[in-house]
Protein backbone atom coordinates (compact mmCIF):
# COMPACT_ATOMS: atom_id res chain seq x y z
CA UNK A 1 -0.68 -9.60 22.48
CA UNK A 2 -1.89 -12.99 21.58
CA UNK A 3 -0.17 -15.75 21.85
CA UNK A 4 1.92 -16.51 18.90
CA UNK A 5 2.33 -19.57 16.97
CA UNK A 6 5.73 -21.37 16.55
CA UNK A 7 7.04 -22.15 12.67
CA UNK A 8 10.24 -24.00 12.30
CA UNK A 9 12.46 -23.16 9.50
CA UNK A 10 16.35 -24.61 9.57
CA UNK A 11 16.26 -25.97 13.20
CA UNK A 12 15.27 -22.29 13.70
CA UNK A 13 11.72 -21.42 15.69
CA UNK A 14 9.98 -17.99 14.23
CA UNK A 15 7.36 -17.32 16.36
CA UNK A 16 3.88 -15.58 14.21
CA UNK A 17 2.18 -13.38 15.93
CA UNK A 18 -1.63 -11.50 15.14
CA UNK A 19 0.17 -7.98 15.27
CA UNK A 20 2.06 -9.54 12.03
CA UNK A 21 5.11 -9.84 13.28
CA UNK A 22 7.53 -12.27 13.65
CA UNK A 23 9.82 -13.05 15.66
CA UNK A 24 13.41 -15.03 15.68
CA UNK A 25 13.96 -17.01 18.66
CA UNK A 26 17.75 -17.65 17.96
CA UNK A 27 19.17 -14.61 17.32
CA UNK A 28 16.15 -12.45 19.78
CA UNK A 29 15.13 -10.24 16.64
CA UNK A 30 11.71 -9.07 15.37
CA UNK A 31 11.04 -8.94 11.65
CA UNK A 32 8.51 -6.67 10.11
CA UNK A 33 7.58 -5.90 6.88
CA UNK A 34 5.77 -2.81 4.35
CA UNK A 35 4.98 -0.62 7.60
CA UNK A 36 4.21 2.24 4.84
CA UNK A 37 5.07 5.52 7.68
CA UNK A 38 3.57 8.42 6.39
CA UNK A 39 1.01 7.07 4.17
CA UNK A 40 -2.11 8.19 5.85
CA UNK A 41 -1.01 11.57 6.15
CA UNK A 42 -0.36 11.61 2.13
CA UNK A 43 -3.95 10.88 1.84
CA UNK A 44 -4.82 13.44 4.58
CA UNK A 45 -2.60 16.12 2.31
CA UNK A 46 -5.00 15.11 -0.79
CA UNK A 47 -8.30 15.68 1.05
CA UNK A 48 -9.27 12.00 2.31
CA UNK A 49 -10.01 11.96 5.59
CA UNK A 50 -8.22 9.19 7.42
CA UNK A 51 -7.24 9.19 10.89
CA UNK A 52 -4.19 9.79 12.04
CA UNK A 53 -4.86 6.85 15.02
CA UNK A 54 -4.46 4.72 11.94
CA UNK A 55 -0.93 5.51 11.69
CA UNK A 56 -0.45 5.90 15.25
CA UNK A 57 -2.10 2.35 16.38
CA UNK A 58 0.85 0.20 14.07
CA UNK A 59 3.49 2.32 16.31
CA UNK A 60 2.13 1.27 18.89
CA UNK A 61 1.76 -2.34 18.05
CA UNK A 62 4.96 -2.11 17.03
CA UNK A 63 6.30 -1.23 20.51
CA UNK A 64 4.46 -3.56 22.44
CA UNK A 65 5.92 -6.63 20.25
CA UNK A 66 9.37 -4.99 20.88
CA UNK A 67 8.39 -5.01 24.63
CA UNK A 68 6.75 -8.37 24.79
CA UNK A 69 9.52 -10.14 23.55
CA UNK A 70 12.03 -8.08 24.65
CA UNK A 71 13.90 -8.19 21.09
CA UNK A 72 17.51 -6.59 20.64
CA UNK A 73 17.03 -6.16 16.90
CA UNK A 74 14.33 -5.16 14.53
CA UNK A 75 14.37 -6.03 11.05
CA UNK A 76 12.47 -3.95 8.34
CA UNK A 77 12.11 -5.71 5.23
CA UNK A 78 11.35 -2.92 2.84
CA UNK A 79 8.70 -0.06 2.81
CA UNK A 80 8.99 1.44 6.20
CA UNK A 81 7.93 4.94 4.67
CA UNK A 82 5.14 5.34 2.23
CA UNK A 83 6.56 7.99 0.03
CA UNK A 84 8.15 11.47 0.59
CA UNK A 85 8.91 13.43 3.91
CA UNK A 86 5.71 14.08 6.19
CA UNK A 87 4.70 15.26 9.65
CA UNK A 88 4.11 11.61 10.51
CA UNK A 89 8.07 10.63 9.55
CA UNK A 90 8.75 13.05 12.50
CA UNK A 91 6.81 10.97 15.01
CA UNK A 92 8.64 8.11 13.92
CA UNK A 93 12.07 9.53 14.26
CA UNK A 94 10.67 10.48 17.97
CA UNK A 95 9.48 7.11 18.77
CA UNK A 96 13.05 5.97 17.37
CA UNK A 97 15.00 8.43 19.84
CA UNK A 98 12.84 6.63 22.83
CA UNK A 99 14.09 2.89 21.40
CA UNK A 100 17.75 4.42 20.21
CA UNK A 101 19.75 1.03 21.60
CA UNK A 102 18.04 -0.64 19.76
CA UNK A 103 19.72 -2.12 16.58
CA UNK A 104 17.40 -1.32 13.24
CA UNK A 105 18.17 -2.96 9.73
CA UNK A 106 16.29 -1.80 6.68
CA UNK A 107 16.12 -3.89 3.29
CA UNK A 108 15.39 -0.76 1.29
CA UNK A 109 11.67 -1.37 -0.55
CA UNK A 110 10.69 0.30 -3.46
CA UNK A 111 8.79 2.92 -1.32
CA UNK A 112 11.63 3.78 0.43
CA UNK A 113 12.84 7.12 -1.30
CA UNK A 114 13.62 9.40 1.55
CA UNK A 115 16.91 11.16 1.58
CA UNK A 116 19.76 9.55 3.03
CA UNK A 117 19.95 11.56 5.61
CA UNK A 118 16.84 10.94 7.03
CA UNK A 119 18.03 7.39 7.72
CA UNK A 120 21.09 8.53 8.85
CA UNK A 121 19.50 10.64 11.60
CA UNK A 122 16.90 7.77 12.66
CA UNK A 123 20.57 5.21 13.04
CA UNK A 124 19.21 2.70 11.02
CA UNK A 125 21.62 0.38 9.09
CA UNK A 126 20.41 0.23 5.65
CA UNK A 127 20.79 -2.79 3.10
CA UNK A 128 20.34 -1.61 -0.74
CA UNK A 129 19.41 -5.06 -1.62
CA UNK A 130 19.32 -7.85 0.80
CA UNK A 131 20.60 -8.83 4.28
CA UNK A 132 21.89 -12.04 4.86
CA UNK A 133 22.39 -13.49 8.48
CA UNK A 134 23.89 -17.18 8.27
CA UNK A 135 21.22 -19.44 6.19
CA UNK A 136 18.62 -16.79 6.21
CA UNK A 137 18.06 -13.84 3.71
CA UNK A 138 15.90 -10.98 3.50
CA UNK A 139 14.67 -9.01 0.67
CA UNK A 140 11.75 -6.80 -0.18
CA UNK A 141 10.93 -8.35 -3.57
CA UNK A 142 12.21 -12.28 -3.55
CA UNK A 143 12.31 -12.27 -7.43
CA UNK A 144 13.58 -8.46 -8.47
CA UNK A 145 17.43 -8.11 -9.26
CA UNK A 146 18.77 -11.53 -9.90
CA UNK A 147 21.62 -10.54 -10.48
CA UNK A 148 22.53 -9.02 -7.32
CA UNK A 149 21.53 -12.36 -5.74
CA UNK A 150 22.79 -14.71 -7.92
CA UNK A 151 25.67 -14.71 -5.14
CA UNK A 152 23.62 -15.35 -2.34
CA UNK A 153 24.18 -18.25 -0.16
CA UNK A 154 21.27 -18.37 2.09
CA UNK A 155 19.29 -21.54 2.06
CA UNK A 156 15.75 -19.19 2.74
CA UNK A 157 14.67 -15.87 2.03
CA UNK A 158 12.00 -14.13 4.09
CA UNK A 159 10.53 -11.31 1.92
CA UNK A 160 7.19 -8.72 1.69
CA UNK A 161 6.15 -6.40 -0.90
CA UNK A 162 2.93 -8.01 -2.12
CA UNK A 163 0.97 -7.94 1.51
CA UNK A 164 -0.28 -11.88 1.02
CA UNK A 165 -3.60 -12.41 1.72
CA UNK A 166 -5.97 -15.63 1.77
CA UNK A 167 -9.50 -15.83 0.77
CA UNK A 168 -12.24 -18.12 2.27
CA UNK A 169 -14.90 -18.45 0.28
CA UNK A 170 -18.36 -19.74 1.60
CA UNK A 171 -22.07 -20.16 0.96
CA UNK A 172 -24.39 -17.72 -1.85
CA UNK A 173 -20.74 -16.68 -3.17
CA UNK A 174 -19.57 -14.93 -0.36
CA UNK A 175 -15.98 -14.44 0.78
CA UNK A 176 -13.71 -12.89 3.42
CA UNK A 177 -9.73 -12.14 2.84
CA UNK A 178 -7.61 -12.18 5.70
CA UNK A 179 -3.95 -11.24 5.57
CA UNK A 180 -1.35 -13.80 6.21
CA UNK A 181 1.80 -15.48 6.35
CA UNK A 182 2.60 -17.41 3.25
CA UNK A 183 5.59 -20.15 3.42
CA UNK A 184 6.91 -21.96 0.52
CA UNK A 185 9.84 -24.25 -0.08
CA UNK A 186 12.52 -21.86 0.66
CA UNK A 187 10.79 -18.78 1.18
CA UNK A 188 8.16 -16.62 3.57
CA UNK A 189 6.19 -13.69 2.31
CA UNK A 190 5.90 -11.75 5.13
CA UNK A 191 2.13 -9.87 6.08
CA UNK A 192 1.88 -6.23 5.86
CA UNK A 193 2.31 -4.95 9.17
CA UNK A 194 0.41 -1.57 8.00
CA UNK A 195 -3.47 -2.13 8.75
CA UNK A 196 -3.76 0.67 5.91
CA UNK A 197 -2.84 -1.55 2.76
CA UNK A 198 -4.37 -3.77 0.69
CA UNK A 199 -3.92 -7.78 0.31
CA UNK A 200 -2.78 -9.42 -2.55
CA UNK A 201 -4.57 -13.22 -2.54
CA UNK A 202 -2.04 -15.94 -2.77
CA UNK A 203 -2.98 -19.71 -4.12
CA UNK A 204 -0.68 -22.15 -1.92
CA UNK A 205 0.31 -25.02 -4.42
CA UNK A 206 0.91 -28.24 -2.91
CA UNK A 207 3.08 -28.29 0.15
CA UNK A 208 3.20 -24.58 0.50
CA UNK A 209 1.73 -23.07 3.85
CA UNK A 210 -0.39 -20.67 4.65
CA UNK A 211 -1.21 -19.07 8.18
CA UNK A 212 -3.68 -16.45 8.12
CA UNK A 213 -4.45 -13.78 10.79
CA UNK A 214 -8.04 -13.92 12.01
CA UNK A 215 -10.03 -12.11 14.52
CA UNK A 216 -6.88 -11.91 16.45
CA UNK A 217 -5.60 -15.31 16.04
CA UNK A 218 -2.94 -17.17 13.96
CA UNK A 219 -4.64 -20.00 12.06
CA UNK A 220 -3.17 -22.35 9.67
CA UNK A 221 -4.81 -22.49 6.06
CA UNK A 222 -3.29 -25.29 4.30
């Protein structure tokens, strides 16, 4: 892995890392979002020919930041399946059986339809809505059902869904998009850590932040 860059958020230190992960110093947990498990063998079952080593390469990223920073806890924050049961769910629930002390929280997404018992059988604690952990929240979508935050009392919200991405734009109209990690005032929209999704491209306002993940490198936007 590369070395990962420190961000400091309530006298806490995430560490970013190119793998598009991140990782919580103070309480030795990794945080993930929109891993999307299953998806490229939905597109397999429709005819389109993508690789399974797609699907296989983010496990094993996965595992190596789990290794590298020897985490005790794992945080999903929403999508960690794609859509409905496939042969590729069942090499997750295998690679979960090999990490089975380890402690797995999912902040349900709105992919995340799988029957309960699925989740039951993998052990992983699920959240409906959000999980809070002292100051810090996390939710899929930051801004979907207010009303089941409006009794929140975190101070910042990490969340994922839209798969931020940020666009350099150079010479003869040409551009590149990178994905990234996008920090505002009191909240971080997390990169999808899926290589097979798309990017949404966020516009930083003033004093927002933006890190983006390039050629295997964290580098800081704006």
């Amino acid at each position: 892995m590369q070395n990962p860059v420190p961000h400091i958020i309530l006298n806490n230190i995430f560490w970013m890392a190119p793998d598009r992960s991140l990782f919580w110093e103070e309480e030795n947990t990794l945080i993930v979002s929109d891993l999307h498990l299953g998806k490229t063998g939905h597109f397999r079952k429709e005819g389109i020919a993508v690789p399974q080593k797609v699907y296989t390469s983010d496990l094993q990223r996965l595992m190596a930041a789990l290794y590298f920073y020897k985490a005790e806890r794992l945080i999903v924050v929403g999508d960690l399946s794609h859509s409905i049961h496939n042969k590729e769910l069942d090499l997750f629930m295998k690679w979960r059986h090999d990490f089975s002390q380890l402690h797995i929280d999912l902040v349900k997404g709105n992919h995340d339809i799988l029957d309960e018992q699925w989740y039951k059988e993998c052990n992983l604690n699920l959240h409906p809505w959000q999980l809070e952990i002292g100051s810090f929240c996390f939710r899929h979508e930051d801004k979907r059902y207010q009303k089941v935050y409006a009794n929140s009392k975190a101070l910042y919200t990490f969340s994922g869904h839209v798969h931020p991405a940020f666009r350099i734009s150079g010479k003869g109209k040409q551009t590149l998009k990178f994905p990234c990690f996008y920090y505002r005032k009191d909240s971080c929209v997390l990169p999808a850590f899926s290589h097979f999704t798309g990017g949404y491209v966020v516009t930083p306002e003033k004093e927002e932040m933006v890190y983006a993940i390039v050629d295997n490198a964290i580098m800081k936007m704006c």
